[in-house]
Protein backbone atom coordinates (compact mmCIF):
# COMPACT_ATOMS: atom_id res chain seq x y z
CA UNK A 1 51.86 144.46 114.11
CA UNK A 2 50.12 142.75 111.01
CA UNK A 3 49.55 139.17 110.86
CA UNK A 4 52.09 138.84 108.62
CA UNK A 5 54.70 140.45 110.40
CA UNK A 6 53.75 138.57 113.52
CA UNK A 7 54.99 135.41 111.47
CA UNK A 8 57.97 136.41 110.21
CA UNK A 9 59.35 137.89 113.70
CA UNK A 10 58.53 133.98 114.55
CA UNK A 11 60.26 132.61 112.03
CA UNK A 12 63.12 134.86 113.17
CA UNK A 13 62.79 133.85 116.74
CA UNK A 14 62.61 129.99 115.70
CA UNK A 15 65.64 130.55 113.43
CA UNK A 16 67.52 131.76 116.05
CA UNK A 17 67.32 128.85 118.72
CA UNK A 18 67.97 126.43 116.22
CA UNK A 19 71.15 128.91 115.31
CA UNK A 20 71.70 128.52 119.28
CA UNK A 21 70.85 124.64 118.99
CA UNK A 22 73.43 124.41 116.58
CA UNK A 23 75.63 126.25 118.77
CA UNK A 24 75.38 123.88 121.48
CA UNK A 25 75.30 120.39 119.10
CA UNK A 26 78.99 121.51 118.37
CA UNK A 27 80.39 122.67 121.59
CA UNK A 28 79.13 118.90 122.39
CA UNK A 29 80.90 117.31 119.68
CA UNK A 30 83.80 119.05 120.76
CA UNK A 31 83.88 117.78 124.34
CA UNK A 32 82.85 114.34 122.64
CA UNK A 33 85.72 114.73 120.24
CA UNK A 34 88.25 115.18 123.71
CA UNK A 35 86.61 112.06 125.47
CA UNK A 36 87.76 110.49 121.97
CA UNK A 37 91.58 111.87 121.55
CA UNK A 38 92.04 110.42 125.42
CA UNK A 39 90.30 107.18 124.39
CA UNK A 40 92.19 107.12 121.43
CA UNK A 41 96.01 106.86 123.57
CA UNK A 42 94.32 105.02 126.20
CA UNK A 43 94.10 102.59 123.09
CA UNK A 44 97.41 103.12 121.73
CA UNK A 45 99.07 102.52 125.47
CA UNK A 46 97.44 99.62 125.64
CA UNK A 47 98.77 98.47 121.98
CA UNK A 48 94.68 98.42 120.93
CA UNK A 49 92.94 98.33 117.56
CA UNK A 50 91.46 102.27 117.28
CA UNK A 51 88.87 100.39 115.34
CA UNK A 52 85.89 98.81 117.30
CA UNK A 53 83.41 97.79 115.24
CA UNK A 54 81.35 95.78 117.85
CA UNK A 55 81.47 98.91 120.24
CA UNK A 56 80.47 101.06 117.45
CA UNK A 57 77.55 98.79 116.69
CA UNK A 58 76.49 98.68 120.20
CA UNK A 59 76.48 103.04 120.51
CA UNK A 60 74.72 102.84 116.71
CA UNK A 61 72.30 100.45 118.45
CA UNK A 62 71.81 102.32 121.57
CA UNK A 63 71.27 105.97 119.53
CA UNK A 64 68.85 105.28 117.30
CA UNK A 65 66.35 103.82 120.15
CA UNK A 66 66.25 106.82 121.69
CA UNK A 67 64.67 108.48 118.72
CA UNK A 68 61.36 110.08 119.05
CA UNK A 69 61.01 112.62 116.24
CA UNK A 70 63.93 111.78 113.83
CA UNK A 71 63.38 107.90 112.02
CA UNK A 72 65.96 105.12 113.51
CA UNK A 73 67.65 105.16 110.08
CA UNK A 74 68.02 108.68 110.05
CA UNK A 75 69.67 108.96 113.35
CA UNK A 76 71.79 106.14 112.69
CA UNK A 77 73.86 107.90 109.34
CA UNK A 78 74.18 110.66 111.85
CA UNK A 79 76.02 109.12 114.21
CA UNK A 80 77.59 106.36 111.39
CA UNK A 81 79.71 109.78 110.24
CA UNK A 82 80.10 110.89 113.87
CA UNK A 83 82.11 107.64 114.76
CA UNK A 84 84.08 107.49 111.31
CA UNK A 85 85.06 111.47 112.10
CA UNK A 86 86.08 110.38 115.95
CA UNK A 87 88.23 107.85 113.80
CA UNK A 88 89.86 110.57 112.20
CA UNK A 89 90.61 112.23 114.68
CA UNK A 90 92.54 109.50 116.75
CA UNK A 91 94.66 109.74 113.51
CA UNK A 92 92.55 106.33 111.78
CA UNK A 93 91.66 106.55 108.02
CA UNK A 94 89.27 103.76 106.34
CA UNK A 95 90.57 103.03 102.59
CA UNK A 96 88.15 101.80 100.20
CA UNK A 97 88.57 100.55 96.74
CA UNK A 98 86.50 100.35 94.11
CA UNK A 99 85.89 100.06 90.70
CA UNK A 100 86.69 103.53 89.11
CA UNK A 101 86.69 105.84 87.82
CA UNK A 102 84.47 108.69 90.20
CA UNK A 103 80.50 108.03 89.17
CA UNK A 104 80.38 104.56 89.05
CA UNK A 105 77.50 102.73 90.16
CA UNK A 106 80.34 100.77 92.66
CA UNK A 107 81.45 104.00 93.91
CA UNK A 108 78.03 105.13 94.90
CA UNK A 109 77.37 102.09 96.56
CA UNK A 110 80.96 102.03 98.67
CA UNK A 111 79.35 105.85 99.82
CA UNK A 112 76.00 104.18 100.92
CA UNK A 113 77.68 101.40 102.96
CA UNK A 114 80.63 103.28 104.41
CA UNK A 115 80.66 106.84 106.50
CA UNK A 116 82.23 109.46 104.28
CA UNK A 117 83.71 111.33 106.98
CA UNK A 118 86.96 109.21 107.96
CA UNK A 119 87.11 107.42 104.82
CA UNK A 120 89.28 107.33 101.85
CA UNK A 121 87.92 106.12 98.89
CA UNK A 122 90.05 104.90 95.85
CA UNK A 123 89.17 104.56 92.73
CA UNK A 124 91.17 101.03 91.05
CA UNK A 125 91.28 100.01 87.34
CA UNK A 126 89.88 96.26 88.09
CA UNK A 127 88.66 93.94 90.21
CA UNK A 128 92.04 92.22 90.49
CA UNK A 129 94.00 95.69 91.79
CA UNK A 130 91.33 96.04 94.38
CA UNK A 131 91.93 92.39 96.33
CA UNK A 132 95.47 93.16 95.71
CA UNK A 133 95.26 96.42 97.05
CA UNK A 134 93.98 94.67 100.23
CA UNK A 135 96.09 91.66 100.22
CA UNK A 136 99.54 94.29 100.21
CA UNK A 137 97.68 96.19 102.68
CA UNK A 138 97.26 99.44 100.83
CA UNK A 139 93.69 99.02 101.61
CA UNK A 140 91.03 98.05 104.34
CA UNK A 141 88.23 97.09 102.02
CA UNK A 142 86.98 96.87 98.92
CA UNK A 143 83.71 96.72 97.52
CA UNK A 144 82.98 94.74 94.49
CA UNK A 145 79.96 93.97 92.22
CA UNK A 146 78.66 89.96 92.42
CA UNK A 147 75.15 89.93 91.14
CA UNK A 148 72.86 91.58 88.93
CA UNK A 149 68.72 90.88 89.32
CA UNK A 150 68.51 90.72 85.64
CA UNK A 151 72.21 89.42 84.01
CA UNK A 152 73.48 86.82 87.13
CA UNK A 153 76.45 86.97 88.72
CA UNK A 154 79.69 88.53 87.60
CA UNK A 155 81.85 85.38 87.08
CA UNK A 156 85.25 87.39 87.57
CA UNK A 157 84.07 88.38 91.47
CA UNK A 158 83.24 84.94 91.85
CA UNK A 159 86.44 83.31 90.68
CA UNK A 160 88.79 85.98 92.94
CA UNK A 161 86.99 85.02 96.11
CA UNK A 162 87.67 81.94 95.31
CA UNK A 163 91.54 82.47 94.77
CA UNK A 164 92.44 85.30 97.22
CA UNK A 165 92.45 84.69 101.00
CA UNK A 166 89.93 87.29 101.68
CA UNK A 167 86.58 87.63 103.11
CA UNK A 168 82.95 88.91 102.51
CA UNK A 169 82.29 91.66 105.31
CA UNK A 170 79.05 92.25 104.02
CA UNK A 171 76.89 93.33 100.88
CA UNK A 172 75.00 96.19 99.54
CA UNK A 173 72.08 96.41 96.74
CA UNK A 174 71.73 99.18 94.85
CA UNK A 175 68.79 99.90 92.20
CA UNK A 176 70.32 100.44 88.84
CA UNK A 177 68.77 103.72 87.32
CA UNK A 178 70.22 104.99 84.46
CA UNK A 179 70.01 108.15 82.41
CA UNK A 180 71.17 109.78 79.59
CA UNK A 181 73.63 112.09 80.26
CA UNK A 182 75.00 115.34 78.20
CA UNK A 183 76.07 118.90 77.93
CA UNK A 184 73.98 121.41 79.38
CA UNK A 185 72.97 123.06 76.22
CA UNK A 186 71.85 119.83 74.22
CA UNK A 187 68.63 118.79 73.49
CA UNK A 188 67.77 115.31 72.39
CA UNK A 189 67.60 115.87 68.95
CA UNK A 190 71.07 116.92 69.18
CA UNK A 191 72.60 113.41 69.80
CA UNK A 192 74.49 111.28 67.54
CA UNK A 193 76.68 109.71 69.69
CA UNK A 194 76.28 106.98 72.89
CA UNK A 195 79.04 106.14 74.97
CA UNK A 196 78.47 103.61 77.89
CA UNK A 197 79.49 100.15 79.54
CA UNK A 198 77.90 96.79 77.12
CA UNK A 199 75.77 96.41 79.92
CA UNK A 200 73.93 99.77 80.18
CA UNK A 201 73.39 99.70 76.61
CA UNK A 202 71.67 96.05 77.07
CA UNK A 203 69.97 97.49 79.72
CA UNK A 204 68.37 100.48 77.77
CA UNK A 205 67.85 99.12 74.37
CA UNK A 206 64.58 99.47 73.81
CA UNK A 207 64.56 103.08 74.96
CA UNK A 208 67.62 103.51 72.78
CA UNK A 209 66.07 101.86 69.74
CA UNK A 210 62.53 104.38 70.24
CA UNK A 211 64.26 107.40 70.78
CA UNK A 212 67.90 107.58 69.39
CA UNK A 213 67.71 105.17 66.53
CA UNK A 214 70.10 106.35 64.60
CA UNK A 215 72.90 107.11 67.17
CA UNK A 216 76.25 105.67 66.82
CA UNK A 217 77.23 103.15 69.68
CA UNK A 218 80.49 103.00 71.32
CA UNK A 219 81.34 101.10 74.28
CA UNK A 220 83.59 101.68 76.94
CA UNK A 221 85.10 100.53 80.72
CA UNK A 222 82.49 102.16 82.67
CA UNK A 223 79.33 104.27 82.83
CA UNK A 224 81.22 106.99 84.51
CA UNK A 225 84.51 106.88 81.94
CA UNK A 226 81.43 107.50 79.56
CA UNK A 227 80.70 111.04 81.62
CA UNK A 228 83.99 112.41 81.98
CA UNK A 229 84.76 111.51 77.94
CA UNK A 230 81.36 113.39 77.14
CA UNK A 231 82.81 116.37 79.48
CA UNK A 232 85.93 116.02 77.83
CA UNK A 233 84.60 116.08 74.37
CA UNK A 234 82.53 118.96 74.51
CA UNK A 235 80.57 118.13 72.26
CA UNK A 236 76.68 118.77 72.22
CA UNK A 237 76.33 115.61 69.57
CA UNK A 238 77.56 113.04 72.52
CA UNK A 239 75.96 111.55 75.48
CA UNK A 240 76.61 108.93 78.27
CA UNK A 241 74.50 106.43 79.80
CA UNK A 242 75.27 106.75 83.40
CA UNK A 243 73.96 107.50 87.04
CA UNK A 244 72.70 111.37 88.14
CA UNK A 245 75.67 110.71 90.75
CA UNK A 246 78.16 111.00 87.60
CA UNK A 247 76.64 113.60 86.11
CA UNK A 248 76.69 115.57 89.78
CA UNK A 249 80.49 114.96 89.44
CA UNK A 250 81.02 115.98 85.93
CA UNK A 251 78.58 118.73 85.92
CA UNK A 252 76.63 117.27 83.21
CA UNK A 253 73.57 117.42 82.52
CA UNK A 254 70.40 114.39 83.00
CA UNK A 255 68.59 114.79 79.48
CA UNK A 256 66.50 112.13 80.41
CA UNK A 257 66.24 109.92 83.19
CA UNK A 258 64.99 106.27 84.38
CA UNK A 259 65.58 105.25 80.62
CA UNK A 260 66.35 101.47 81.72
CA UNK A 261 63.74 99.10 80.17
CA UNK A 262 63.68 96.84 83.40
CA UNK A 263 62.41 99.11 86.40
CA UNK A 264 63.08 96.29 88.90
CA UNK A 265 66.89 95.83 88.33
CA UNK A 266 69.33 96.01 91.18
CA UNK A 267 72.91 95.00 91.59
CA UNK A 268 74.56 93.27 94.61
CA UNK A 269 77.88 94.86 95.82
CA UNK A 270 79.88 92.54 98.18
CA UNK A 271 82.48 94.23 100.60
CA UNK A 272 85.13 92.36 100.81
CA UNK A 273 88.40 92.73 103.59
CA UNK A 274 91.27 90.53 105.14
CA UNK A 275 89.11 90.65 108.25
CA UNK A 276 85.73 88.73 109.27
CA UNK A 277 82.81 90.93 109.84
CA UNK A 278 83.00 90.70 114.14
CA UNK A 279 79.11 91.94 114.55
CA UNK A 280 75.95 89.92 115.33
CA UNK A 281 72.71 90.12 114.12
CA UNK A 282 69.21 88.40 114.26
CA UNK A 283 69.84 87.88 110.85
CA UNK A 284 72.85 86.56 109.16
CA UNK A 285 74.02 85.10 106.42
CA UNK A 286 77.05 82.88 104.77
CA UNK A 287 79.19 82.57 102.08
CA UNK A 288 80.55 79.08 100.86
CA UNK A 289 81.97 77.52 97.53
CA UNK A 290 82.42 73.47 97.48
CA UNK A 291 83.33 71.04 95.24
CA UNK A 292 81.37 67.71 95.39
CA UNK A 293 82.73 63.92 95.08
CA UNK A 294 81.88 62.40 91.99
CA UNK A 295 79.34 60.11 93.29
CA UNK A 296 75.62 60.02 92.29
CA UNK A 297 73.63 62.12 94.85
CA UNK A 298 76.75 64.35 96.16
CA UNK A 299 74.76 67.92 95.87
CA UNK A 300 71.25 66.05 96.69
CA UNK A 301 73.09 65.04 99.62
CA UNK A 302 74.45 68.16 100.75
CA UNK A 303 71.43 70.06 100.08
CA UNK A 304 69.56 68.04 101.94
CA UNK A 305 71.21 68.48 105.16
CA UNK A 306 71.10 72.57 104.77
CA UNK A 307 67.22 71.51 104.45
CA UNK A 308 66.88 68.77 106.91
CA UNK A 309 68.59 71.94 110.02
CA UNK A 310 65.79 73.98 108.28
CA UNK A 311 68.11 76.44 107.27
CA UNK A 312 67.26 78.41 104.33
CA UNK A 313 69.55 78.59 100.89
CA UNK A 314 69.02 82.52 99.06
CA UNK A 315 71.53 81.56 96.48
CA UNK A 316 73.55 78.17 94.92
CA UNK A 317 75.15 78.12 91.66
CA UNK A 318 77.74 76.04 89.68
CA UNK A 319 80.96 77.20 87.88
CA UNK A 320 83.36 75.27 85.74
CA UNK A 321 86.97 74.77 88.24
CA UNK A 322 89.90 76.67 86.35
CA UNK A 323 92.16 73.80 87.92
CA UNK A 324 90.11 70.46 86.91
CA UNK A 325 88.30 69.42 83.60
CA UNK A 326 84.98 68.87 83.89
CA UNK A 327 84.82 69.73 87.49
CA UNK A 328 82.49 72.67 89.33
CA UNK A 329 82.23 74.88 91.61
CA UNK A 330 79.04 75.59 93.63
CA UNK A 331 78.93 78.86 95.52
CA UNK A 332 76.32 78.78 98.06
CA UNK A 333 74.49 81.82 100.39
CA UNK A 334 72.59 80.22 103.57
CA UNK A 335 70.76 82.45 106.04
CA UNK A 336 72.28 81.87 109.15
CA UNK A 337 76.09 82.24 111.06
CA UNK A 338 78.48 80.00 110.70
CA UNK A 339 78.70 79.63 114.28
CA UNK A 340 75.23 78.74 114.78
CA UNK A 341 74.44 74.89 116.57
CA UNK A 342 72.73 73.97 112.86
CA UNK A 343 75.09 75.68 110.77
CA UNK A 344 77.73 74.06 112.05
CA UNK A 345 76.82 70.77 112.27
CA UNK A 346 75.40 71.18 108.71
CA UNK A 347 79.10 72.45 107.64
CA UNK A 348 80.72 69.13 109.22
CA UNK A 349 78.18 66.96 107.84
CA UNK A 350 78.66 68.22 104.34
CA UNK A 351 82.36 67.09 104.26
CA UNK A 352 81.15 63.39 103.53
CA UNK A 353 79.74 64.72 100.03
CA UNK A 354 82.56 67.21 99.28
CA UNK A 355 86.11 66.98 98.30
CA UNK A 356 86.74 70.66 99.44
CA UNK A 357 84.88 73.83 100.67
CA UNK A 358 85.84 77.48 102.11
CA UNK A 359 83.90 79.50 103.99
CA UNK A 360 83.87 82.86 102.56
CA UNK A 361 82.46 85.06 105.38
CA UNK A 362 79.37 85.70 107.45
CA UNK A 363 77.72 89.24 108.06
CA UNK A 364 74.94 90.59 109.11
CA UNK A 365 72.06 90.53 106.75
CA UNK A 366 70.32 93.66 106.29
């Protein structure tokens, strides 16, 4: 037998015990998926939540450190959409809003921090509908954006956390990459119409101003309602800023990519629910709003606790209070648990310089 025959009866022969590999990896799953269903009315007898996060965190945990070949992270999404399946399958679904429609850059970060297997995600009109949504129940979580690297925070996220009764579980950041987006058969020199969200366009101006000059402008809601009109149109003269995720979806077609002007540029999604994030980590942080007294040195005063415990501030900012004239809001991230020794005693401390304060979650900090 030649050389090269000799190498591709190996590949056959290597082909087939990962076929039988595979083989076996399911027949596991489905005893694991058996040890789950019993589990699962073991739970329900004993009128339990199907939901564990701290137990899931602990198998995540315990997983990944076995890994010798495969990297930590990788092993980890494995099993992530292992556990949310298993969830399934004791008859649990995870609901997720976010801002819609399909494409967005929200819904692509709600599928990096949540297992797609298991979960339900729902695509909501506004930021408003989606606390509601979890306030009546009709969803678990919802993921929101807060913060841009380049523009600040989105004031509208702000002021609902500060109204609604719910809590941050725990953030995402995802890199904002845009692209222009159009029908398959186009070419560049075929466009004479942008549609996108005000802030892509700020975001690509420059590129837009060098290459599309004389293109006509229209805004709309989102980057992704600018993909499914340009699908809808038909229309080789249009094209959509937007992400490669939309134009997946749409089956559209990237005409040229990374056109932002600002390469570092991220956004910070928050995921918000009625519950407190249960799991521990080396590193956490917290979410607070206050208002101070108005006395000279309220804020100094406060701040200076947070520094005197050595505990370290990644965020404060000030807001004008809808309910009082001339009054603010400061919205604060510290790295470290509520529940810490320092934490809390910086917390208490903090009420002699503030008239009110909320606590709007703690999570792990990744």
């Amino acid at each position: 037998m030649s050389e090269k025959g000799k190498s591709n009866q190996e590949l056959k022969d290597i082909r087939k015990q990962i076929d039988e590999i595979d083989d076996a990896i399911v027949d596991l799953l489905n005893k694991r998926a058996n040890a789950v269903i019993k589990i699962g009315n073991v739970k329900k007898s004993l009128n339990l939540e199907i939901s564990q996060p701290k137990r899931e965190e602990e198998i995540r945990e315990r997983i990944k450190n076995k890994s010798t070949i495969f990297k930590k992270k990788s092993l980890d999404a494995i099993w992530k959409e292992i556990m949310s399946a298993s969830k399934l399958i004791q008859g649990t679904i995870t609901k997720v809003g976010y801002l819609g429609p399909m494409g967005t850059f929200t819904h692509k970060a709600a599928l990096e921090f949540f297992a797609k297997a298991g979960t339900q995600f729902i695509p909501c009109d506004s930021m408003p509908e989606i606390f509601g949504n979890i306030e009546k129940d009709l969803s678990e979580y919802g993921i929101v954006p807060f913060e841009n690297s380049l523009q600040g925070t989105v004031r509208e996220t702000l002021d609902l956390l500060i109204e609604n009764d719910l809590f941050i579980y725990g953030e995402i950041e995802v890199r904002v990459i845009q692209n222009l987006i159009s029908l398959k058969e186009a070419e560049l020199s075929d466009i004479e119409h942008v549609l996108s969200h005000p802030q892509a366009f700020a975001q690509t101006r420059v590129w837009l101003k060098s290459n599309l000059p004389n293109a006509k402008i229209t805004e709309v809601t989102s980057t992704a309602e600018a993909v499914r009109r340009v699908r809808k149109l038909a229309d080789k003269s249009y094209a959509a800023i937007g992400t490669e995720f939309a134009a997946n979806i749409y089956e559209l077609k990237v005409l040229n990519s990374k056109i932002e002007d600002e390469k570092s540029n991220y956004t910070r999604f928050l995921i918000i629910s009625k519950n407190e994030n249960p799991l521990k980590a080396e590193k956490m942080k917290t979410s607070i709003v206050f208002v101070t007294k108005h006395i000279p040195g309220a804020l100094y005063g406060v701040l200076k606790i947070f520094s005197d415990a050595e505990i370290n501030l990644s965020k404060i900012e000030s807001r004008p209070r809808r309910k009082g004239r001339w009054e603010y809001i400061f919205f604060m991230d510290f790295e470290a648990d509520k529940i810490d020794p320092k934490a809390e005693k910086a917390l208490e401390q903090m009420k002699v310089n503030v008239i009110w304060q909320k606590i709007l979650g703690t999570f792990p900090l990744k």
